[in-house]
C-alpha atoms as a PDB file:
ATOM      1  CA  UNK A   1      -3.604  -3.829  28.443  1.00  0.00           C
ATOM      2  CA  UNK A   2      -1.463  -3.540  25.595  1.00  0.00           C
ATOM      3  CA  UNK A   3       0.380  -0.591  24.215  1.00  0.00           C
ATOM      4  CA  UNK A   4      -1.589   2.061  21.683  1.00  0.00           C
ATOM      5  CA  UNK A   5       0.347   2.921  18.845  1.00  0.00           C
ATOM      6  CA  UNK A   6       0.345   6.387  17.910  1.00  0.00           C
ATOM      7  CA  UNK A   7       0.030   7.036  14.372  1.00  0.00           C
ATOM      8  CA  UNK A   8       1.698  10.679  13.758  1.00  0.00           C
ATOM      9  CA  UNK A   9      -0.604  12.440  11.144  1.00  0.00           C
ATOM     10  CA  UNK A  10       0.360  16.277  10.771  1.00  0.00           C
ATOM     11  CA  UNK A  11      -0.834  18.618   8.278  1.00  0.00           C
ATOM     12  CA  UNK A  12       2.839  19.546   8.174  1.00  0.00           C
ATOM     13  CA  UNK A  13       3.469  16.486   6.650  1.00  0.00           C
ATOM     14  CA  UNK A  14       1.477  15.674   3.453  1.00  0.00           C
ATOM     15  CA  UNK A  15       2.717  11.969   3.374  1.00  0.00           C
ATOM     16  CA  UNK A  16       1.642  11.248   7.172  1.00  0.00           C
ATOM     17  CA  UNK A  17      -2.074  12.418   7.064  1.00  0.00           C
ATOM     18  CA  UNK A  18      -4.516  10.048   7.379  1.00  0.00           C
ATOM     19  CA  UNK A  19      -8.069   9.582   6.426  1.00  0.00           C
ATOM     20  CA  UNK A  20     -11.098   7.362   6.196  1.00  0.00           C
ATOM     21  CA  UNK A  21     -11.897   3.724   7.193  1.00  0.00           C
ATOM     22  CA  UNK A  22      -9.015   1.722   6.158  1.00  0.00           C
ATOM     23  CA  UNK A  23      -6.363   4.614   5.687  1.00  0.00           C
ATOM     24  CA  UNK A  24      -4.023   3.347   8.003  1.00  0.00           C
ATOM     25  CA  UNK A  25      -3.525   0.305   6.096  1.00  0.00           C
ATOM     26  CA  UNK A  26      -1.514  -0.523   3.272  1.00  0.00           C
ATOM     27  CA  UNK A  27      -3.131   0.302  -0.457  1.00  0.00           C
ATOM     28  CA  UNK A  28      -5.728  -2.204  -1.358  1.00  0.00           C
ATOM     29  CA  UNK A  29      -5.607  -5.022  -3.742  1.00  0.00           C
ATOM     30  CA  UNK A  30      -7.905  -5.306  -6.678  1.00  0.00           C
ATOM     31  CA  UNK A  31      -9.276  -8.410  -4.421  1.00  0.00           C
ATOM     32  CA  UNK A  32      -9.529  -6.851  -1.267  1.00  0.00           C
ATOM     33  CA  UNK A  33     -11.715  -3.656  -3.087  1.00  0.00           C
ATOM     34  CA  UNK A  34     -13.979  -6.159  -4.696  1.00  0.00           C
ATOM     35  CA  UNK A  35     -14.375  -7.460  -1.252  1.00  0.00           C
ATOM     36  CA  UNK A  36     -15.496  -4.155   0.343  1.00  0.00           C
ATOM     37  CA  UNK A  37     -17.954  -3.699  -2.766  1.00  0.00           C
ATOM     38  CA  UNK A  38     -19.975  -7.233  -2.039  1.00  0.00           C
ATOM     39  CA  UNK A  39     -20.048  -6.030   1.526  1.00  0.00           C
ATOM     40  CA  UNK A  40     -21.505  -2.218  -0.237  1.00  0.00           C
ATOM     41  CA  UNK A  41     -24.084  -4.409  -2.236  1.00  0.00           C
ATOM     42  CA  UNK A  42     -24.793  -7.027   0.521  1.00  0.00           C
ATOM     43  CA  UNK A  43     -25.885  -4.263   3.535  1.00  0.00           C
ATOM     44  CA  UNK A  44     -28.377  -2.782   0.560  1.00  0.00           C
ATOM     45  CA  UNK A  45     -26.400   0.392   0.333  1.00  0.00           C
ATOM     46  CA  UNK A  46     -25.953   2.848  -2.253  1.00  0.00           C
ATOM     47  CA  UNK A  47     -22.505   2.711  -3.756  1.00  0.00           C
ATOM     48  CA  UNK A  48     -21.050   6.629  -4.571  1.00  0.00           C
ATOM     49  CA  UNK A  49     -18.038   7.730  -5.660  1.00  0.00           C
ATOM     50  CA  UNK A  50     -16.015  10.646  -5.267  1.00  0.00           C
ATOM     51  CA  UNK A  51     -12.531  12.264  -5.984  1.00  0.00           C
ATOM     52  CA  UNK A  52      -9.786  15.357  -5.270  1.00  0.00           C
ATOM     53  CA  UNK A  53      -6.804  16.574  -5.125  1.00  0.00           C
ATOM     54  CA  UNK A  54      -4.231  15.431  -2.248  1.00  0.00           C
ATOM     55  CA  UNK A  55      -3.647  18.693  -0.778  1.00  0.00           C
ATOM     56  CA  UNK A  56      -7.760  19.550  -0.840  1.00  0.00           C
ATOM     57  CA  UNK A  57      -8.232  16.066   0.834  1.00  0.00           C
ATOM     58  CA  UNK A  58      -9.262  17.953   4.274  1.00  0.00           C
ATOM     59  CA  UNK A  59     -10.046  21.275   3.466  1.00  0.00           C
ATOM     60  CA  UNK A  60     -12.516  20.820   0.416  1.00  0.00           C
ATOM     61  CA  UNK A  61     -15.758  19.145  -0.633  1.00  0.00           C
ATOM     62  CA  UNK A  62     -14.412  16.187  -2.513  1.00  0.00           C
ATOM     63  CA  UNK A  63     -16.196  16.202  -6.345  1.00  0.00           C
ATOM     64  CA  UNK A  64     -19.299  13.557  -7.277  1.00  0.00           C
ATOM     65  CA  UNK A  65     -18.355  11.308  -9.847  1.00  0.00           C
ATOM     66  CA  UNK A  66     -21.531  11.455 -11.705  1.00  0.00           C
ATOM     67  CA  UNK A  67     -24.572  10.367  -9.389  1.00  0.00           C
ATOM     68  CA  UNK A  68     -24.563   8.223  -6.652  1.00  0.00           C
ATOM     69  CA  UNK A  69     -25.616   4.564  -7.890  1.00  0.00           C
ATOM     70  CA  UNK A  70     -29.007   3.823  -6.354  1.00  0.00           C
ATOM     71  CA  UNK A  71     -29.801   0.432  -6.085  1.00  0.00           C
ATOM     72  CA  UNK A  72     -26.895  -0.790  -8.115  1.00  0.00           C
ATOM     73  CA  UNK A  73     -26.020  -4.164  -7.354  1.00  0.00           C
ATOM     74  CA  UNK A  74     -23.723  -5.353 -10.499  1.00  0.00           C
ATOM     75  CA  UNK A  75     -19.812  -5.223  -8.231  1.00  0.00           C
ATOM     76  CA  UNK A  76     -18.545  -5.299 -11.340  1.00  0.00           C
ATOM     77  CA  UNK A  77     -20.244  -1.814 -12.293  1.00  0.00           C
ATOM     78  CA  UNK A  78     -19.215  -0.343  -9.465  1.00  0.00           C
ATOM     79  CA  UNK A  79     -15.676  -1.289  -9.823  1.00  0.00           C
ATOM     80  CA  UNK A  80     -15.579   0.008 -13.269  1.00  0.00           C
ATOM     81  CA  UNK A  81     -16.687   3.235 -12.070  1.00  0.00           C
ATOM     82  CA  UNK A  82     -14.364   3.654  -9.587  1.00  0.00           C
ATOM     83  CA  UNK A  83     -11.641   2.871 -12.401  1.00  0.00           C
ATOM     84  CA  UNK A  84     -12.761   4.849 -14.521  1.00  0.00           C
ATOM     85  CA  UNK A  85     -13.060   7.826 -12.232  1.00  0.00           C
ATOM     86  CA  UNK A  86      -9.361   7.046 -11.103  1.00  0.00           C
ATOM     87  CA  UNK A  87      -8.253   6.956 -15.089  1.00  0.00           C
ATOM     88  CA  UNK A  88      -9.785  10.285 -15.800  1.00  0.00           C
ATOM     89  CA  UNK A  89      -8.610  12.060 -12.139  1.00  0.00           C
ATOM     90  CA  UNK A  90      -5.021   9.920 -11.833  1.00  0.00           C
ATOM     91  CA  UNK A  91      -3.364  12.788  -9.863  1.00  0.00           C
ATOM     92  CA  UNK A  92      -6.777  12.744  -7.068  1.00  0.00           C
ATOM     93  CA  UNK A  93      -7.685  10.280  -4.367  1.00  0.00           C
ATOM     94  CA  UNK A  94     -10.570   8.479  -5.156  1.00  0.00           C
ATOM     95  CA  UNK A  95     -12.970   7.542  -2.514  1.00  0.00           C
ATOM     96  CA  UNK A  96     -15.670   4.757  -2.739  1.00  0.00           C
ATOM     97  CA  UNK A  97     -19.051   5.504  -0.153  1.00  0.00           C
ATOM     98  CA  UNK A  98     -21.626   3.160   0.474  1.00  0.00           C
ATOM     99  CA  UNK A  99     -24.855   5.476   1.673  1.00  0.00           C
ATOM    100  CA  UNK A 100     -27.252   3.826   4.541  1.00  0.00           C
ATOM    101  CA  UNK A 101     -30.861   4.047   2.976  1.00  0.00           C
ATOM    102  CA  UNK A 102     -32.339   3.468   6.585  1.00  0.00           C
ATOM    103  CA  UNK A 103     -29.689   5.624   8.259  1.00  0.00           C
ATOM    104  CA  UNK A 104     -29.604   8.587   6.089  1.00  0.00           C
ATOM    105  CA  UNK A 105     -26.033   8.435   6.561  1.00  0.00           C
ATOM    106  CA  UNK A 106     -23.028   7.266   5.184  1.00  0.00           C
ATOM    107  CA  UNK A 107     -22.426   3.891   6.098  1.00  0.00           C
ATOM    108  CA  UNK A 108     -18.893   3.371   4.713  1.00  0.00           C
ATOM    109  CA  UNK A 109     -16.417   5.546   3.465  1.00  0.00           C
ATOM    110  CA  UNK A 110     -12.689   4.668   1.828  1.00  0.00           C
ATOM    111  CA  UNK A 111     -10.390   6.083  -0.386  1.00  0.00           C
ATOM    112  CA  UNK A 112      -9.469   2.836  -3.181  1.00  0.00           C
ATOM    113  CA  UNK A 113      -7.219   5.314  -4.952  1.00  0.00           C
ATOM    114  CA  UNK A 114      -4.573   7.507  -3.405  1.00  0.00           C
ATOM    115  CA  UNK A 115      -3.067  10.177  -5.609  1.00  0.00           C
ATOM    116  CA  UNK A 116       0.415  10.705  -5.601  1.00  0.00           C
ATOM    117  CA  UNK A 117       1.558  13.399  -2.290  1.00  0.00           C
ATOM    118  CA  UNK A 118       3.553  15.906  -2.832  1.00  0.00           C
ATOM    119  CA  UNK A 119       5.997  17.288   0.089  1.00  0.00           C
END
């Protein structure tokens, strides 16, 4: 069996805390977001997304940007949405959710934008 490797995430430390699908990971590229859109739009879900500040990441709700997008299926909508909502919130981590229709659940969730930490 091979080793585990332990991720140290402390609310001590701002910088280490991790959160969402994906959040261990390096940032994504432009590419790699549009890919996890098409996958959004290809399951049927409903793309929403929301934003906040670093330090409120775990202790908050996080804010709606504007209504969830039922039934959108235009990637390039979506994406503009999220940038947009990362232009007008550029301090704030900005989190892309895909909602499960059948489910009544989220079926995705990922921050696409991480605003800067502060220690």
């Amino acid at each position: 069996m091979s080793e585990v490797q332990d991720y140290s995430s402390r609310l001590s430390d701002p910088a280490s805390r991790k959160f969402e699908t994906f959040s261990y990971l390096p940032e994504m590229t432009p590419e790699q977001m549009r890919k996890q859109v098409e996958y959004i739009v290809k399951k049927g879900w409903n793309p929403a997304i929301e934003h906040t500040e670093p330090e409120h990441a775990f202790d908050h709700y996080w804010y709606m940007w504007k209504l969830p997008m039922f039934g959108e299926t235009d990637v390039d909508r979506i994406l503009s949405e999220a940038e947009a909502c990362h232009k007008a919130n550029p301090n704030h981590h900005v989190r892309l959710i895909g909602y499960d229709n059948y489910t009544q659940s989220q079926g995705t969730a990922m921050v696409i934008y991480r605003g800067p930490i502060s220690v």
